[in-house]
Each structure stands twice: as structure tokens, then as C-alpha cells.
Protein backbone atom coordinates (compact mmCIF):
# COMPACT_ATOMS: atom_id res chain seq x y z
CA UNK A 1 95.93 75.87 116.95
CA UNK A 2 96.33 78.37 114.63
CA UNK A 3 99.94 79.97 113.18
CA UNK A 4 100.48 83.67 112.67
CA UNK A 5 102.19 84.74 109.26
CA UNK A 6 103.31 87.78 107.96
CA UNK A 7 102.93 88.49 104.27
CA UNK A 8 104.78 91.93 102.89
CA UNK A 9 104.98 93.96 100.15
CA UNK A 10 108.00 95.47 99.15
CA UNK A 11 107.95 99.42 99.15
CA UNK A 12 109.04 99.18 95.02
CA UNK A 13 106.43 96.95 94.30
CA UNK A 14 103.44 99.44 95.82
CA UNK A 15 105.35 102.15 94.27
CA UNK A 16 104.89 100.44 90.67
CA UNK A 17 101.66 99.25 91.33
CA UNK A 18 99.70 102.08 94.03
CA UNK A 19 96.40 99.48 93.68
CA UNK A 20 97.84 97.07 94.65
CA UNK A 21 97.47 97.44 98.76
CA UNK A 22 93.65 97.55 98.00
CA UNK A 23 93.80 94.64 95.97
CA UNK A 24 95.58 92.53 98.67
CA UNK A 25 93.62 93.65 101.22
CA UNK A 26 90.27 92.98 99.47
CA UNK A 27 91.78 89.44 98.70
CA UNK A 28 92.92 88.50 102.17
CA UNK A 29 89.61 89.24 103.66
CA UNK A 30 87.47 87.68 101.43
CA UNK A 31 89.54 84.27 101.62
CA UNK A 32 88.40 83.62 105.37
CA UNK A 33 84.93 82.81 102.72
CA UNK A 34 86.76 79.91 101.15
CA UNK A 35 89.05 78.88 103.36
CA UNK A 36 87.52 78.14 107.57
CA UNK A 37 89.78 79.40 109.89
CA UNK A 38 92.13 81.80 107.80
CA UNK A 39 91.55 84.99 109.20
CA UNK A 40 93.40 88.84 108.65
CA UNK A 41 94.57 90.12 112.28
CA UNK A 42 95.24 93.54 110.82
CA UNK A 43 97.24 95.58 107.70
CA UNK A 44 99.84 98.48 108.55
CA UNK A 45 102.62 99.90 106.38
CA UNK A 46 105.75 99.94 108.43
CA UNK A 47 107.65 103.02 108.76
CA UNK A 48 111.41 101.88 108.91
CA UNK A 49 111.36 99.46 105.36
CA UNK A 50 108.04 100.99 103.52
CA UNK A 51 106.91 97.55 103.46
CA UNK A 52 103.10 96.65 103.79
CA UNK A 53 102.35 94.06 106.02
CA UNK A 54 99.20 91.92 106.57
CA UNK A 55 99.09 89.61 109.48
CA UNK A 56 97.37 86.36 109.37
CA UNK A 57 96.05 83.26 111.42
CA UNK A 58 96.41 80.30 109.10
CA UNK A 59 94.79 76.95 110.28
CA UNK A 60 97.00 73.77 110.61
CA UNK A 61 97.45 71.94 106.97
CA UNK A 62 96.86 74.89 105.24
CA UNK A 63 99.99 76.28 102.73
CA UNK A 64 100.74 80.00 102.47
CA UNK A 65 102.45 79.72 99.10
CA UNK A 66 98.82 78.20 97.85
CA UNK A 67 97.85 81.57 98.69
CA UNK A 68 100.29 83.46 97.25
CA UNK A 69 99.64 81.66 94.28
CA UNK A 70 95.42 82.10 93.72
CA UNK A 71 96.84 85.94 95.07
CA UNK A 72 99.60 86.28 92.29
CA UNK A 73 96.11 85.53 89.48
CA UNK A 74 94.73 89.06 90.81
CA UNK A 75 97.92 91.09 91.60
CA UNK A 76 100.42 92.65 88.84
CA UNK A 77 103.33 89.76 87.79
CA UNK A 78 105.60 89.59 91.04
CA UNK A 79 107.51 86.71 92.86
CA UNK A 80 106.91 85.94 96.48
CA UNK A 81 110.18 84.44 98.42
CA UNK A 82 109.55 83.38 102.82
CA UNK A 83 111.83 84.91 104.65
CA UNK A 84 114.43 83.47 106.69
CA UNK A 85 113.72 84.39 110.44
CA UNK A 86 113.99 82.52 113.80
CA UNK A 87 111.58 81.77 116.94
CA UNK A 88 109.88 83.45 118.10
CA UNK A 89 109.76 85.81 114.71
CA UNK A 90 106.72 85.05 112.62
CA UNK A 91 106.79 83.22 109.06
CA UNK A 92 107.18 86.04 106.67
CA UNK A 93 106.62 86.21 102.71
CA UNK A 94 107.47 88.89 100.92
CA UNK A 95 106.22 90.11 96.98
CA UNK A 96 107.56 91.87 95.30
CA UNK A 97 108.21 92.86 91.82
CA UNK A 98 110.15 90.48 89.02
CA UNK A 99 113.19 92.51 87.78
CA UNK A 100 114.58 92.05 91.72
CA UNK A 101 114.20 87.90 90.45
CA UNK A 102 115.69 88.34 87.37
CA UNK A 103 118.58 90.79 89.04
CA UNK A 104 119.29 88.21 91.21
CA UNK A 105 119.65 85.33 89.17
């Protein structure tokens, strides 16, 4: 049984970076190579927040922040945070860039 996850990118941090869709997208669908069973359902860039978002089956045992941490090697420096949602809302992960960390803090 497989789990569906959202991963998003903040509107700012495509805005700073405009490669950066590509890059994630390339990423994400080469990783089904290393990993069995991870697959991309699709990529669209939602109207309401900006946000990018890439839907994913993950296979049982594996981590999404491991992923979002080999992904953060190739991608400009950001921070990734999960969102909180409930059932039956999907596991979502959002990057975006570092000054919103450091604002924060």
C-alpha cells in the first residue's frame, strides 16, 4: 500500500529561483530509479497560493524528509517544514526559501 504526499514550493521561493521547478521535477522523476515504488502522480502550479505542487506515491518505510534532504544537495539553500493537515488531506511539505526560517525564529 502505497501513501500519497504532497510536496510544494512556495510562490517566493520559484520567484527567487525560476529553475528551480525544472530542477524538482527532473529530480522527482528520476528517483523512482533509486528508490522501487516511489513514483510522481503529476506537477501543477496552483492558482489560489502560487504554490507548485508535485504529488507522490511513496512506498511503506520510506521517509519523505530523506528526500527532501538528497533534494535540498541539488536545489538553491531552502528549508522544508510538513504541514499540519487532517484526514483525509494528504501529507504535505513545503520549501521554501531561508529568510522565512530565520524571520520566524
Amino acid at each position: 500500500m502505497f501513501e500519497v504526499v504532497e510536496i510544494r514550493v512556495s510562490y517566493r521561493y520559484v520567484k527567487e529561483h525560476s529553475w528551480v521547478v525544472q530542477g524538482i521535477t527532473g529530480f522527482l522523476s528520476a528517483y523512482f530509479m533509486e528508490k522501487p515504488g516511489f513514483s510522481l502522480q503529476r506537477h501543477f502550479d496552483e492558482l489560489e497560493t502560487g504554490m507548485h505542487v508535485w504529488v507522490c506515491n511513496i512506498p511503506p518505510k520510506m521517509k519523505v524528509p530523506t528526500l527532501l534532504r538528497r533534494l535540498k544537495e541539488d536545489i538553491p539553500p531552502c528549508h522544508y517544514t510538513q504541514l499540519e493537515t487532517s484526514p483525509p488531506m494528504r501529507p504535505q511539505f513545503l520549501i521554501d526559501s531561508q529568510e522565512t526560517e530565520s524571520a520566524v525564529s
